[in-house]
N, C-alpha and C. Protein backbone atom coordinates (compact mmCIF):
# COMPACT_ATOMS: atom_id res chain seq x y z
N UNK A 1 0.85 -1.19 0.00
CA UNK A 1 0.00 0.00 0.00
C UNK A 1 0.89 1.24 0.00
N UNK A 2 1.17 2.13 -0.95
CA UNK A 2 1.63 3.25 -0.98
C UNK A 2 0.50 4.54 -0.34
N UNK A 3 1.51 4.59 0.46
CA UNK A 3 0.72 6.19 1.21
C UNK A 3 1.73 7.18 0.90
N UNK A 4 1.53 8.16 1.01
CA UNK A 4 2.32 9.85 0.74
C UNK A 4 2.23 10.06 2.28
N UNK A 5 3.26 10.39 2.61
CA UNK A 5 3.88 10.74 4.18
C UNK A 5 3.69 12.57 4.28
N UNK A 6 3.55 13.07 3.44
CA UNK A 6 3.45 14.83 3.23
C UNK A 6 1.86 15.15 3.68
N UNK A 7 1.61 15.71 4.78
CA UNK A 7 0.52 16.02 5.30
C UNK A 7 0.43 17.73 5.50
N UNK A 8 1.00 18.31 4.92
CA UNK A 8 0.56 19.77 5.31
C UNK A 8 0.44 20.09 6.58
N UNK A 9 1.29 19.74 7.49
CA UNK A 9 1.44 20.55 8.96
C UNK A 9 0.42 19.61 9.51
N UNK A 10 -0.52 18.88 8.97
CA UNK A 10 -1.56 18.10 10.34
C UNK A 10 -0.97 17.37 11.11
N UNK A 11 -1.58 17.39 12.48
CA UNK A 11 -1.40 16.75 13.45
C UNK A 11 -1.86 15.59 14.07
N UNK A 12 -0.84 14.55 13.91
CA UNK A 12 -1.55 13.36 14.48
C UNK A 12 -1.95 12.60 15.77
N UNK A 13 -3.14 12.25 15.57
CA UNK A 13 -3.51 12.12 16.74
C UNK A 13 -3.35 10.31 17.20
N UNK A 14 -3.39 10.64 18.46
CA UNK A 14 -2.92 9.01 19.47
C UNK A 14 -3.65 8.77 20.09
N UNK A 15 -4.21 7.78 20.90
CA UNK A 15 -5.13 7.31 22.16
C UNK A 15 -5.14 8.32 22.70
N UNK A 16 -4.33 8.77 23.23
CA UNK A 16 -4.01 9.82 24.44
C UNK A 16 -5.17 11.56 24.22
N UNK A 17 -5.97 11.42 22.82
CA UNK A 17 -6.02 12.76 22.50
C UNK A 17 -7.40 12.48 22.08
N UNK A 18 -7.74 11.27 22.45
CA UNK A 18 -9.17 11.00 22.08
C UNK A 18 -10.01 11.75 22.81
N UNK A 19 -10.10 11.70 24.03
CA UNK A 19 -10.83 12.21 24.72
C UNK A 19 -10.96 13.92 24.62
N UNK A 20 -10.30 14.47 24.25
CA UNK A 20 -10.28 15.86 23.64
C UNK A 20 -10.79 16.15 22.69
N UNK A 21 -10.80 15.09 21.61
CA UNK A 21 -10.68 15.28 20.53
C UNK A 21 -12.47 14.66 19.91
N UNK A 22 -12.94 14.33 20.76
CA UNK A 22 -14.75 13.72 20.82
C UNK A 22 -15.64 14.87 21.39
N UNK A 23 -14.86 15.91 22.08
CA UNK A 23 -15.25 17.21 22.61
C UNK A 23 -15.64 17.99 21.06
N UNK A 24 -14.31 18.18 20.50
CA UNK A 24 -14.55 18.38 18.98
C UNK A 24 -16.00 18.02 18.22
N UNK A 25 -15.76 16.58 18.34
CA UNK A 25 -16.79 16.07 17.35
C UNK A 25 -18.22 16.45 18.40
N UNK A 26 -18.77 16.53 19.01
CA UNK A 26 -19.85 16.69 20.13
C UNK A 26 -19.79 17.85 19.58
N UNK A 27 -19.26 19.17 19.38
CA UNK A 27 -20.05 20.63 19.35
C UNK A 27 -20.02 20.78 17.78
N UNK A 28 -19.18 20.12 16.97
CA UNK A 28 -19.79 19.91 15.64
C UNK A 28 -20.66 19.24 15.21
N UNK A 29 -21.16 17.80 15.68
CA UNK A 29 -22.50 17.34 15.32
C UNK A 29 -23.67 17.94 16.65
N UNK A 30 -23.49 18.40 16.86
CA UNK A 30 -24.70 19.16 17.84
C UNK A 30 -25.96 19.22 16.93
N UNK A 31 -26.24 19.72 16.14
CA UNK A 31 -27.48 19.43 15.44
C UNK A 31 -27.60 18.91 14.23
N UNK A 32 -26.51 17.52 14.05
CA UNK A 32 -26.35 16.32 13.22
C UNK A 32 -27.76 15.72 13.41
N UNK A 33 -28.52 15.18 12.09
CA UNK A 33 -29.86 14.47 11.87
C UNK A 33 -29.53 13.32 12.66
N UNK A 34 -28.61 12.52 12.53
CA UNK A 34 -28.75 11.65 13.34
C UNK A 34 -28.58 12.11 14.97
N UNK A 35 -27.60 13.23 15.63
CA UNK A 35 -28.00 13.16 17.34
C UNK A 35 -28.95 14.08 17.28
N UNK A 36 -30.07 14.68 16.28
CA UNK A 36 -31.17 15.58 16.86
C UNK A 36 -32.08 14.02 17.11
N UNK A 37 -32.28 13.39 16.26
CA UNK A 37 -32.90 12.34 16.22
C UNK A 37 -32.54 10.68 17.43
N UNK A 38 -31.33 10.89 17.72
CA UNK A 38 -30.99 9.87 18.41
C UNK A 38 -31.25 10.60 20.27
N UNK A 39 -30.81 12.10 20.33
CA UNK A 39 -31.25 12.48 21.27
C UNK A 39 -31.88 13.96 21.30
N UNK A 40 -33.25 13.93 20.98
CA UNK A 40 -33.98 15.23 20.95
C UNK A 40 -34.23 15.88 21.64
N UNK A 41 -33.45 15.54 23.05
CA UNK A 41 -34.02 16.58 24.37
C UNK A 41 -31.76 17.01 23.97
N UNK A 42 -31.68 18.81 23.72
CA UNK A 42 -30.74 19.21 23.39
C UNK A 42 -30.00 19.06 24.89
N UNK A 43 -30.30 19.27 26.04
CA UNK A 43 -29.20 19.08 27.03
C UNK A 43 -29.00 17.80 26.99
N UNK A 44 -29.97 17.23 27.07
CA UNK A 44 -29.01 15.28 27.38
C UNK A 44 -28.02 15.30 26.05
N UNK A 45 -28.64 15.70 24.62
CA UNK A 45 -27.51 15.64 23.38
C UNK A 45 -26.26 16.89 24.03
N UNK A 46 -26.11 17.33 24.35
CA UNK A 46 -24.79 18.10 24.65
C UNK A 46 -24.20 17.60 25.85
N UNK A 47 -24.62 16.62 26.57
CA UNK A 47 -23.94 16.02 27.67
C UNK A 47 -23.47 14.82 27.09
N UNK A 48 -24.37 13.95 26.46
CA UNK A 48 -24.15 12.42 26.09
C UNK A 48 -23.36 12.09 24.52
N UNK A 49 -24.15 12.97 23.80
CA UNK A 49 -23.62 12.31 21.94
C UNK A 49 -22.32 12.51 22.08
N UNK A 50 -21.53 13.63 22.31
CA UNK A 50 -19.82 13.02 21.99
C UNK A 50 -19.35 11.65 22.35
N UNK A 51 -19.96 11.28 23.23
CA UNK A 51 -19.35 9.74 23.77
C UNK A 51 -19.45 8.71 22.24
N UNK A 52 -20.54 8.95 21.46
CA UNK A 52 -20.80 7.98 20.87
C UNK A 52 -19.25 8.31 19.69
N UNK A 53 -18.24 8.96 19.73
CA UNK A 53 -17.44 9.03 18.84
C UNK A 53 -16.17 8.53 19.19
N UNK A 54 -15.87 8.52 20.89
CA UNK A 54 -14.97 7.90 21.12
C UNK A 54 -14.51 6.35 20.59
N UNK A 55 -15.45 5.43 20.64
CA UNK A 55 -14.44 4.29 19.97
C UNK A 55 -13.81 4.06 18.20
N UNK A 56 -14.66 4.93 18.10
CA UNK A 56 -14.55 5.65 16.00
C UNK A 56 -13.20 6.27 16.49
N UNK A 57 -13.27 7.13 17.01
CA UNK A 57 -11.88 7.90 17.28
C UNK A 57 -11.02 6.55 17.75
N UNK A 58 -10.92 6.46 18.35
CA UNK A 58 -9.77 5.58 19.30
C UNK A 58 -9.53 4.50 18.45
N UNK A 59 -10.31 3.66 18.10
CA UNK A 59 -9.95 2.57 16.54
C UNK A 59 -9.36 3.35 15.48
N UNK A 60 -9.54 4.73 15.40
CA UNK A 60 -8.69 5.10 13.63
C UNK A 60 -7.37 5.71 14.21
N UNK A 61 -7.01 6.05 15.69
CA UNK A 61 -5.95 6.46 16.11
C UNK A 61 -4.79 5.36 16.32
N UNK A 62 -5.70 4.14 16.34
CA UNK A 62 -4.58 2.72 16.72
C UNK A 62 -4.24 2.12 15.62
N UNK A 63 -5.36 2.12 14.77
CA UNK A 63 -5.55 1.09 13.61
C UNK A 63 -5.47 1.85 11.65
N UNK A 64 -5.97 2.81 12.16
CA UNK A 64 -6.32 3.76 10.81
C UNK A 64 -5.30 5.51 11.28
N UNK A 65 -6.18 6.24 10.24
CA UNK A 65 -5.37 7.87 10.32
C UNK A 65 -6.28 8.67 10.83
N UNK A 66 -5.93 8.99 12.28
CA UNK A 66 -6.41 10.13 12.30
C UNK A 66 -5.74 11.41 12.66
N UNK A 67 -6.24 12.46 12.08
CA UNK A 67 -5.23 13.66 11.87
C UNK A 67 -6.16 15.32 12.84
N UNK A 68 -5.61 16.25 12.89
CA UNK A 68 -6.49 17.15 13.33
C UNK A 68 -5.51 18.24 12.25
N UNK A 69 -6.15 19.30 12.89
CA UNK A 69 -5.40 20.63 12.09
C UNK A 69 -4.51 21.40 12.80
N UNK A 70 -4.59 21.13 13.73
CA UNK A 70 -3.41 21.62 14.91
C UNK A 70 -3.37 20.88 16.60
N UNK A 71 -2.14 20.84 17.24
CA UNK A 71 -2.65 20.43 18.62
C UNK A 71 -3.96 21.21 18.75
N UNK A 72 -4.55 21.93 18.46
CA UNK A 72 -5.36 22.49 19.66
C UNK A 72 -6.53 21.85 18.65
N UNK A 73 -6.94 21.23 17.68
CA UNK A 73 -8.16 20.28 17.63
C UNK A 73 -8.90 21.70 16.74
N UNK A 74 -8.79 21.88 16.17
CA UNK A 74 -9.97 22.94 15.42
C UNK A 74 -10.72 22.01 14.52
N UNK A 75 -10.03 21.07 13.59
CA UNK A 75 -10.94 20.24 12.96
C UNK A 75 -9.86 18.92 12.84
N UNK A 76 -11.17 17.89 13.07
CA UNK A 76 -10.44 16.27 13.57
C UNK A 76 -10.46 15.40 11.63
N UNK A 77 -10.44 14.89 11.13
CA UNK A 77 -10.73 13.74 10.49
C UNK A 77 -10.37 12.33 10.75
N UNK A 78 -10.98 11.36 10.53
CA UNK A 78 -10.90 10.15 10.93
C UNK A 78 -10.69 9.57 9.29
N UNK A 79 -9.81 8.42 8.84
CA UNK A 79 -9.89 7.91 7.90
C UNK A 79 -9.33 6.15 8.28
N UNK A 80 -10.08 4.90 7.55
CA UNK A 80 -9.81 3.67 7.00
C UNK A 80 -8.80 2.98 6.11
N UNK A 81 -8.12 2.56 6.64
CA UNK A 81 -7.41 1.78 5.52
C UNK A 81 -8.46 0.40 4.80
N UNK A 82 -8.15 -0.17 3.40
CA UNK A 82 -8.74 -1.07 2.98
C UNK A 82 -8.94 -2.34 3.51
N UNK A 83 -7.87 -2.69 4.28
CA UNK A 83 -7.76 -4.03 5.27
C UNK A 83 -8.63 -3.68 7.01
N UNK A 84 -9.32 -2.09 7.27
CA UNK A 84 -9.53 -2.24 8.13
C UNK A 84 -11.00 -1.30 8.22
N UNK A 85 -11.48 -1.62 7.38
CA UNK A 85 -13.03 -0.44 7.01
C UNK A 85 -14.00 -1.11 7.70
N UNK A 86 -14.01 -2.75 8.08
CA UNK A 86 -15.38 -3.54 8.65
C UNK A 86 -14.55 -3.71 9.49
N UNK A 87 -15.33 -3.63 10.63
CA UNK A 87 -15.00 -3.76 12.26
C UNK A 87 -16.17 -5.00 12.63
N UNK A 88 -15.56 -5.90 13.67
CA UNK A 88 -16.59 -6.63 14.65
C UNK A 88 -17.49 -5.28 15.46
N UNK A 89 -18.14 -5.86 15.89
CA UNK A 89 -18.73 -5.10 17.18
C UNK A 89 -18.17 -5.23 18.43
N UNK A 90 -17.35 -6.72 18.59
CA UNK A 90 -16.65 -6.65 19.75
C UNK A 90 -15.18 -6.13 20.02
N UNK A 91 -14.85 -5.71 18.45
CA UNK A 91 -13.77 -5.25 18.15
C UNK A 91 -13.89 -3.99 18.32
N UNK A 92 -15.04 -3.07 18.20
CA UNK A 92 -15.40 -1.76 18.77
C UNK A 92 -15.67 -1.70 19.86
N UNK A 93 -16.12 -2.58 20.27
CA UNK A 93 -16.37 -2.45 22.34
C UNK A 93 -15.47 -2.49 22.47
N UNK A 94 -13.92 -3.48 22.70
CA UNK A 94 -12.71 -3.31 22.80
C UNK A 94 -12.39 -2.28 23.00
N UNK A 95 -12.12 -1.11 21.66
CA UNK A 95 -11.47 0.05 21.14
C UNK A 95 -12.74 0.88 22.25
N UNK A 96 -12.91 0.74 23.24
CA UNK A 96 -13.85 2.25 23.56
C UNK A 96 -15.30 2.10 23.43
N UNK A 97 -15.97 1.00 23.14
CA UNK A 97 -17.44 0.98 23.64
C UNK A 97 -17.71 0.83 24.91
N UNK A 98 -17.06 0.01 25.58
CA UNK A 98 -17.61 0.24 27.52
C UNK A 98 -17.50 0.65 27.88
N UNK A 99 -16.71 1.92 27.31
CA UNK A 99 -16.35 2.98 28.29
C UNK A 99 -17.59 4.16 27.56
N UNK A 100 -17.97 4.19 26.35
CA UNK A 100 -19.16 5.04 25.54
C UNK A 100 -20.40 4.63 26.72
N UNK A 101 -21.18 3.12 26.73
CA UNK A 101 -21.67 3.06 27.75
C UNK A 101 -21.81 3.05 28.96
N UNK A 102 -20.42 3.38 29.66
CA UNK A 102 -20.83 3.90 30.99
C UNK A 102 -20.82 5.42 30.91
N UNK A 103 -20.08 6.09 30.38
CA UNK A 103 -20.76 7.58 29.84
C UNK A 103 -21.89 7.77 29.76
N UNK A 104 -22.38 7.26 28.55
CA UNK A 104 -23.68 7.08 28.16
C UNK A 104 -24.86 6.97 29.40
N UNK A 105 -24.58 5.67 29.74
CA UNK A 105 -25.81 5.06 30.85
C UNK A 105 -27.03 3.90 30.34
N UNK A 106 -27.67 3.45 30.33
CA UNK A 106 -28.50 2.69 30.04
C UNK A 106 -29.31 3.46 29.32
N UNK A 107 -29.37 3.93 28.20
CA UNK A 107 -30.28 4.92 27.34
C UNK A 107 -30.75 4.08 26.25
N UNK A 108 -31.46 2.86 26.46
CA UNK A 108 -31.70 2.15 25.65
C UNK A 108 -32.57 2.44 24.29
N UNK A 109 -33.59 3.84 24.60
CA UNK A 109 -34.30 3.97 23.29
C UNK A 109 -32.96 4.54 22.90
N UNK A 110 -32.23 5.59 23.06
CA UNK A 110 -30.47 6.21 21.87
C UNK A 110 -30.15 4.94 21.43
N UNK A 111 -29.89 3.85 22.47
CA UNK A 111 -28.91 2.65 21.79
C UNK A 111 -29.54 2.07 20.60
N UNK A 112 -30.63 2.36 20.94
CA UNK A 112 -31.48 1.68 19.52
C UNK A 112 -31.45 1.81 18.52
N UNK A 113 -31.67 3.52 18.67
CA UNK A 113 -31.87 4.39 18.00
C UNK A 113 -30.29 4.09 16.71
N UNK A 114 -29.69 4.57 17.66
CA UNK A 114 -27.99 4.62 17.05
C UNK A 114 -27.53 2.92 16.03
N UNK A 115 -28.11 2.00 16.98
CA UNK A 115 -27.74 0.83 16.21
C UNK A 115 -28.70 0.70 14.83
N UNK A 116 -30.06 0.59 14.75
CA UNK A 116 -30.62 0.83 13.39
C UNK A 116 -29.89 1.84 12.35
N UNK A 117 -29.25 2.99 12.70
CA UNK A 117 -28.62 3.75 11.78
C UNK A 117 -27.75 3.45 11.46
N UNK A 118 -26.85 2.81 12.23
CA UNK A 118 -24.97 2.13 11.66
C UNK A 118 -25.62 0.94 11.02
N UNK A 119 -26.16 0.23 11.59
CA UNK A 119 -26.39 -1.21 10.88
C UNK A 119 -26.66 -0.91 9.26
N UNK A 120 -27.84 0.07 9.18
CA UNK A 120 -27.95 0.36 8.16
C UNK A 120 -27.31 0.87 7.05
N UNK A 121 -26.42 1.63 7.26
CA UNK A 121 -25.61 2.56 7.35
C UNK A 121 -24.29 1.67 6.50
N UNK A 122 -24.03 0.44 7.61
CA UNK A 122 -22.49 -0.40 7.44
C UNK A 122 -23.30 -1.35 6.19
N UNK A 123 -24.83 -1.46 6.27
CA UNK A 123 -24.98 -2.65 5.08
C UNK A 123 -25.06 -2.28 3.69
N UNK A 124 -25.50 -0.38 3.52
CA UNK A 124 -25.12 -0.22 2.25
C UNK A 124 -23.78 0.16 2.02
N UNK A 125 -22.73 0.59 2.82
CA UNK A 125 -21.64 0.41 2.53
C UNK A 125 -21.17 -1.04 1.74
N UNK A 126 -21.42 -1.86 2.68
CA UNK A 126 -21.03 -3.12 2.13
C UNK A 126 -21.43 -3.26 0.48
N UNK A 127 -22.76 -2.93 0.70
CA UNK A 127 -23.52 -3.11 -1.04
C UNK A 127 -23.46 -2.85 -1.79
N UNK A 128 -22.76 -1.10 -1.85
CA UNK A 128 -22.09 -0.21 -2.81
C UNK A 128 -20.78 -0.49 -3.01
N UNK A 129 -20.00 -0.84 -2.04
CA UNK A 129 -18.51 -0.59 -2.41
C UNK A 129 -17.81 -2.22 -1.99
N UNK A 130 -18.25 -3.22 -2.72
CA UNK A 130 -17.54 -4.59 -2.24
C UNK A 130 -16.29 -4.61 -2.89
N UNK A 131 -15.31 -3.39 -2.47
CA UNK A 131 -14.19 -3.99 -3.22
C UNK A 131 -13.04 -2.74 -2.24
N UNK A 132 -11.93 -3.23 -2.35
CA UNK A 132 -10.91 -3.13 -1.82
C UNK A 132 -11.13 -1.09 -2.29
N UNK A 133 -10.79 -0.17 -0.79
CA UNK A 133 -11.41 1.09 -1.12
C UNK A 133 -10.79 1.74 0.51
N UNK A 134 -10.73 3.07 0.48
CA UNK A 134 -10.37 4.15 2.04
C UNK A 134 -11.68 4.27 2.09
N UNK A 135 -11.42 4.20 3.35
CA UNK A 135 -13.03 5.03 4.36
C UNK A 135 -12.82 5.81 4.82
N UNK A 136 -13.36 7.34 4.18
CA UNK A 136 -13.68 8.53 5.03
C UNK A 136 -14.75 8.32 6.15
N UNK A 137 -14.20 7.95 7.00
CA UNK A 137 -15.42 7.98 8.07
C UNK A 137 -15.89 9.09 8.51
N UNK A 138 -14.94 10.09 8.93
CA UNK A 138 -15.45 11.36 9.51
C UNK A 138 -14.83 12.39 9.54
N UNK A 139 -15.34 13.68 9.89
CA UNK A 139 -14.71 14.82 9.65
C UNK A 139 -15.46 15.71 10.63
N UNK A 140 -15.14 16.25 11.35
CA UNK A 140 -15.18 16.94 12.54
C UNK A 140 -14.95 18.60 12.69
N UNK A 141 -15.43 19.73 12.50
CA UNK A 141 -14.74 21.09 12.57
C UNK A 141 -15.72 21.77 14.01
N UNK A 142 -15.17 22.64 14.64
CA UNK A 142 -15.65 23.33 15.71
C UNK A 142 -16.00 24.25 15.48
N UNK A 143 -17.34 24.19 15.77
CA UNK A 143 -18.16 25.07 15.10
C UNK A 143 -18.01 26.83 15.23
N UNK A 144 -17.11 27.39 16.13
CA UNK A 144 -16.28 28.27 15.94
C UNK A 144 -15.66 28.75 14.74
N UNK A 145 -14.85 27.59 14.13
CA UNK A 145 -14.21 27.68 12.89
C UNK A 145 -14.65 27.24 11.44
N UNK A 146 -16.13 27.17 11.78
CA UNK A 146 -16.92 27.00 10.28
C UNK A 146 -16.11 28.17 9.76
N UNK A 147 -16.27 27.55 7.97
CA UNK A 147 -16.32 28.38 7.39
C UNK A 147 -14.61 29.21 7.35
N UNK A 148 -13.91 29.18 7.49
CA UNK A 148 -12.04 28.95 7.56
C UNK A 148 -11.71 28.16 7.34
N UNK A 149 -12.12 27.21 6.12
CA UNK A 149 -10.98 26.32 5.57
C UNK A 149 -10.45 25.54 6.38
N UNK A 150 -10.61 24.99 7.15
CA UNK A 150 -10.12 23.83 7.85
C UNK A 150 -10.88 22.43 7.18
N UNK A 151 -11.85 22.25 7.15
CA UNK A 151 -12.51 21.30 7.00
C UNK A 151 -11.76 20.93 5.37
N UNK A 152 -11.64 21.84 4.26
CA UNK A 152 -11.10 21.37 3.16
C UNK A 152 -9.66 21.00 3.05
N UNK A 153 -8.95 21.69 3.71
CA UNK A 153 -7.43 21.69 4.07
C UNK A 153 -7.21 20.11 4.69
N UNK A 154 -8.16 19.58 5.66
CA UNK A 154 -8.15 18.25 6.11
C UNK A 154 -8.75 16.93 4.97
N UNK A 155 -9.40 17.42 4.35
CA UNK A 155 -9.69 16.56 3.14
C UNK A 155 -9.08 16.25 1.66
N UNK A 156 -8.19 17.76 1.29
CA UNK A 156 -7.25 17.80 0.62
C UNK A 156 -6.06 17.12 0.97
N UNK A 157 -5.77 17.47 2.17
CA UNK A 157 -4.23 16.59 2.79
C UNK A 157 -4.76 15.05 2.70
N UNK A 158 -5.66 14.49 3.20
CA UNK A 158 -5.96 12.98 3.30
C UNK A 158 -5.81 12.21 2.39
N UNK A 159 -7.07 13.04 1.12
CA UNK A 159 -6.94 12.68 -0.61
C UNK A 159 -5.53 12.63 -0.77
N UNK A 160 -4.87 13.39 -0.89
CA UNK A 160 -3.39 13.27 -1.70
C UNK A 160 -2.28 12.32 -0.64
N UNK A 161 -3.07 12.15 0.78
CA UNK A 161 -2.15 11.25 1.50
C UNK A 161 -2.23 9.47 1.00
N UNK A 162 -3.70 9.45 0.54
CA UNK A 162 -3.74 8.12 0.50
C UNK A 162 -3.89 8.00 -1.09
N UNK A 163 -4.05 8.90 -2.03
CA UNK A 163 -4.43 8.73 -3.33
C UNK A 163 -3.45 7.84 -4.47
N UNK A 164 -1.91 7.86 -3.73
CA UNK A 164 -1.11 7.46 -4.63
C UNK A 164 -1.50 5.55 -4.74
N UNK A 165 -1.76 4.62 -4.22
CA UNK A 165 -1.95 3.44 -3.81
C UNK A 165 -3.25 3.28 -5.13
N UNK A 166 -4.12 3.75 -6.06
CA UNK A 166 -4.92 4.17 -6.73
C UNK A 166 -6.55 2.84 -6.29
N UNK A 167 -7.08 3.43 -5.58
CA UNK A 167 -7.94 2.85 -4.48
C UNK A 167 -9.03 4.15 -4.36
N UNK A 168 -10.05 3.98 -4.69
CA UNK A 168 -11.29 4.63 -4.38
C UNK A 168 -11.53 5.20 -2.98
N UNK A 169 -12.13 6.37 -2.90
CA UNK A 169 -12.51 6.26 -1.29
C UNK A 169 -14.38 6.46 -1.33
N UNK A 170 -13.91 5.97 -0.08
CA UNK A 170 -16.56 5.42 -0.02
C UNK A 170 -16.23 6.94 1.08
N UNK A 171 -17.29 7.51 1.30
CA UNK A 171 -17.87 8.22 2.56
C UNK A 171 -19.53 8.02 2.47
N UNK A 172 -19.88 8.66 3.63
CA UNK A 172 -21.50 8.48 4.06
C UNK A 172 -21.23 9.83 4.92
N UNK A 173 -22.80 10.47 4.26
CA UNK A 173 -23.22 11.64 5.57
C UNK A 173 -24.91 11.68 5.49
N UNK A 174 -25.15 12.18 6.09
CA UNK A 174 -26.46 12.68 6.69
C UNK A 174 -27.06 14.33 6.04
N UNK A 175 -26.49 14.84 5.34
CA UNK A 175 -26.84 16.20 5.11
C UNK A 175 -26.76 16.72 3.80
N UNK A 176 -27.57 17.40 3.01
CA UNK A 176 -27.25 17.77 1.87
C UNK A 176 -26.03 18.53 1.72
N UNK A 177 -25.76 19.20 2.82
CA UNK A 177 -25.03 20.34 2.70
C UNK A 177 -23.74 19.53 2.92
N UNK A 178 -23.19 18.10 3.67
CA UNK A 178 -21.82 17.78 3.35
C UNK A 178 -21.68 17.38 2.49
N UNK A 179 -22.95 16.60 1.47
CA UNK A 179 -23.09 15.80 0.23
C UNK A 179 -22.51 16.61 -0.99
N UNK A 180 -22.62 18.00 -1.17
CA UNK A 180 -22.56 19.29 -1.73
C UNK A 180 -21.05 19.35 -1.82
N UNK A 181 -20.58 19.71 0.11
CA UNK A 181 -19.02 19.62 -0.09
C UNK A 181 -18.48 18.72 -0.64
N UNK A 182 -18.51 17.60 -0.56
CA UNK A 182 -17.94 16.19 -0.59
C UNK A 182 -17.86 16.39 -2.08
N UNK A 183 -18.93 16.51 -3.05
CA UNK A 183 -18.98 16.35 -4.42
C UNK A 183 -17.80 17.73 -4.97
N UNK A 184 -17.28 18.91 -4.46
CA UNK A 184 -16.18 19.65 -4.90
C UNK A 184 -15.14 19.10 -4.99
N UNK A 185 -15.09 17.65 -3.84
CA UNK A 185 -13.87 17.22 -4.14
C UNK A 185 -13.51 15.88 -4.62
N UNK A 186 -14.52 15.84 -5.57
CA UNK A 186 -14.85 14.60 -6.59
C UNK A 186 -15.14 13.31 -6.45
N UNK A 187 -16.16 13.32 -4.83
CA UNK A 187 -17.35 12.41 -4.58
C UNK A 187 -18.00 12.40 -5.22
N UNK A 188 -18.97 11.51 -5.53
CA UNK A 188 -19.85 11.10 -6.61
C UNK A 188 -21.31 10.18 -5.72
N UNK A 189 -22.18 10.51 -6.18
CA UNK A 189 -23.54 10.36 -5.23
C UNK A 189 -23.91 9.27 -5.62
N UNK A 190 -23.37 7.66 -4.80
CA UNK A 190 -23.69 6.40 -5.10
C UNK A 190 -25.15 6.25 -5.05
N UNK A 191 -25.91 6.78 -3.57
CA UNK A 191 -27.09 6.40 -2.95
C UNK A 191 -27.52 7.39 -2.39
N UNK A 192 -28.61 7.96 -2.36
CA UNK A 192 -29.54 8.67 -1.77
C UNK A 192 -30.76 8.34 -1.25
N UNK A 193 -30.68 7.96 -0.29
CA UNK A 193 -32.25 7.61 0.41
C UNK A 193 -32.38 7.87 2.01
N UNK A 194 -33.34 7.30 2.25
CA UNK A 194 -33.79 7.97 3.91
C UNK A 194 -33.87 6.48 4.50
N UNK A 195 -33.46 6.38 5.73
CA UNK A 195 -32.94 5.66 6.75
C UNK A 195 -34.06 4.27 7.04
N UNK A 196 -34.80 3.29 6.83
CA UNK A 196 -35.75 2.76 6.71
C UNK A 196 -35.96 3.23 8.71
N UNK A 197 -37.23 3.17 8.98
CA UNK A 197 -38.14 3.82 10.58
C UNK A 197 -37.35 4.75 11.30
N UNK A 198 -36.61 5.50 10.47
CA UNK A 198 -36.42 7.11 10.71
C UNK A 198 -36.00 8.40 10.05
N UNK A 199 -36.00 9.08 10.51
CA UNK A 199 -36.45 11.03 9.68
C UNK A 199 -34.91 10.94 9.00
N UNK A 200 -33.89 9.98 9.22
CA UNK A 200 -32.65 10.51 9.09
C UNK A 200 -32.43 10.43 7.24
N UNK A 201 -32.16 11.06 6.00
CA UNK A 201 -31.40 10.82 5.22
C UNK A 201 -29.98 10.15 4.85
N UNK A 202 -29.37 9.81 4.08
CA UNK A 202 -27.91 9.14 3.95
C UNK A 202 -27.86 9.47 2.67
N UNK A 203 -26.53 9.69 1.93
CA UNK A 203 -26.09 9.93 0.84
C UNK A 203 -24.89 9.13 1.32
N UNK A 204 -24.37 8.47 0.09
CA UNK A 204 -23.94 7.56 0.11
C UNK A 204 -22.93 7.62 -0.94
N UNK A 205 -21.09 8.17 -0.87
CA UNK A 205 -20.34 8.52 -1.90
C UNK A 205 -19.28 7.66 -1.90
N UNK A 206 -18.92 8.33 -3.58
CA UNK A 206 -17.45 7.51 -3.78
C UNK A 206 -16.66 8.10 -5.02
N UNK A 207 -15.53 8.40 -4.04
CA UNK A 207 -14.36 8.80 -5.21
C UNK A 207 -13.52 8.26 -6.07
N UNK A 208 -13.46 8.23 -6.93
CA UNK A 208 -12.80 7.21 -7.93
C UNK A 208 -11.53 7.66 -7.89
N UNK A 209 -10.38 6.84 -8.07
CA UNK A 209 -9.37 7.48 -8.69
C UNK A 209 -9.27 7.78 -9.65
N UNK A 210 -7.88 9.07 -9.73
CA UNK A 210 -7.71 9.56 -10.86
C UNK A 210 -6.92 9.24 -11.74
């Protein structure tokens, strides 16, 4: 697997920076379709949803790339290598799920909630992209720094980090408006549909190589 080692000043992140770094993702998905929907009372979502990012974080810091834009976390991305895009579930409890649920607490309608959307979520992945490919999993900016170029600066560096290996990358979001970004930087709109027994949308991309 050829990767490009030239990252434009980003900063990589380790176990150690997870927990900082889910603070991040919590005030940027603050009114993400999926945590308005997974938790609609806004104080429990500003106390509880960052947790649900820690083992995503902590698996792409051990196993995969994850990068920020400076120590101080202004915007996170998470990315997959091809040998490591499908996870067990016990392989995510491992990486940081028992520790999401004791954060969390016994919130069994969220857990529900949350598992119908990944399940769903991981099976059209599977359906669209059965072939050797990077996973943009996520991308993270503080909502402070909308809108300053961080968020593209982290997607530009990634693309050209992993692009040389000539391997497609899949992403998934929830919003027209990342579907929009994503397509400037030559995502392509596999799937579009709405979540089967909830309000949530999915768009469903993939970059080809060039």
């Amino acid at each position: 697997m050829k990767v490009n080692n030239e990252l434009n000043g980003l900063f990589k992140l380790t176990p150690k920076h997870v927990k900082q770094a889910i603070i991040t993702a919590g005030d940027a998905f603050l009114e993400d379709p999926i945590m308005v929907y997974t938790y609609p009372d806004e104080k429990m979502r500003k106390e509880k949803a960052k947790y649900g990012f820690y083992m995503l974080y902590n698996y792409a810091a051990k196993k995969g790339f994850a990068y920020a834009t400076s120590r101080s976390l202004e915007g996170i991305t998470i990315w997959l290598p091809p040998y490591k895009v499908y996870t067990s579930f016990w392989t995510m409890m491992r990486h940081g799920g028992f520790y999401t649920m004791r954060k969390v607490g016994l919130k069994m309608e969220a857990m529900k909630k949350t598992m119908t959307i990944f399940n769903y979520e991981e099976e059209r992945h599977k359906e669209l992209a059965p072939f050797k490919h990077w996973y943009f999993e996520n991308i993270a900016v503080k909502p402070e720094h909308w809108n300053k170029g961080y968020g593209g600066h982290l997607i530009r560096s990634m693309i050209k980090k992993v692009e040389g290996d000539g391997l497609p990358i899949y992403v998934e979001t929830n919003t027209d408006k990342a579907a929009s970004i994503y397509q400037k930087y030559g995502f392509e709109v596999l799937e579009h549909t709405l979540i089967p027994e909830t309000p949530v949308e999915l768009w469903c991309m993939l970059r080809k190589p060039e």
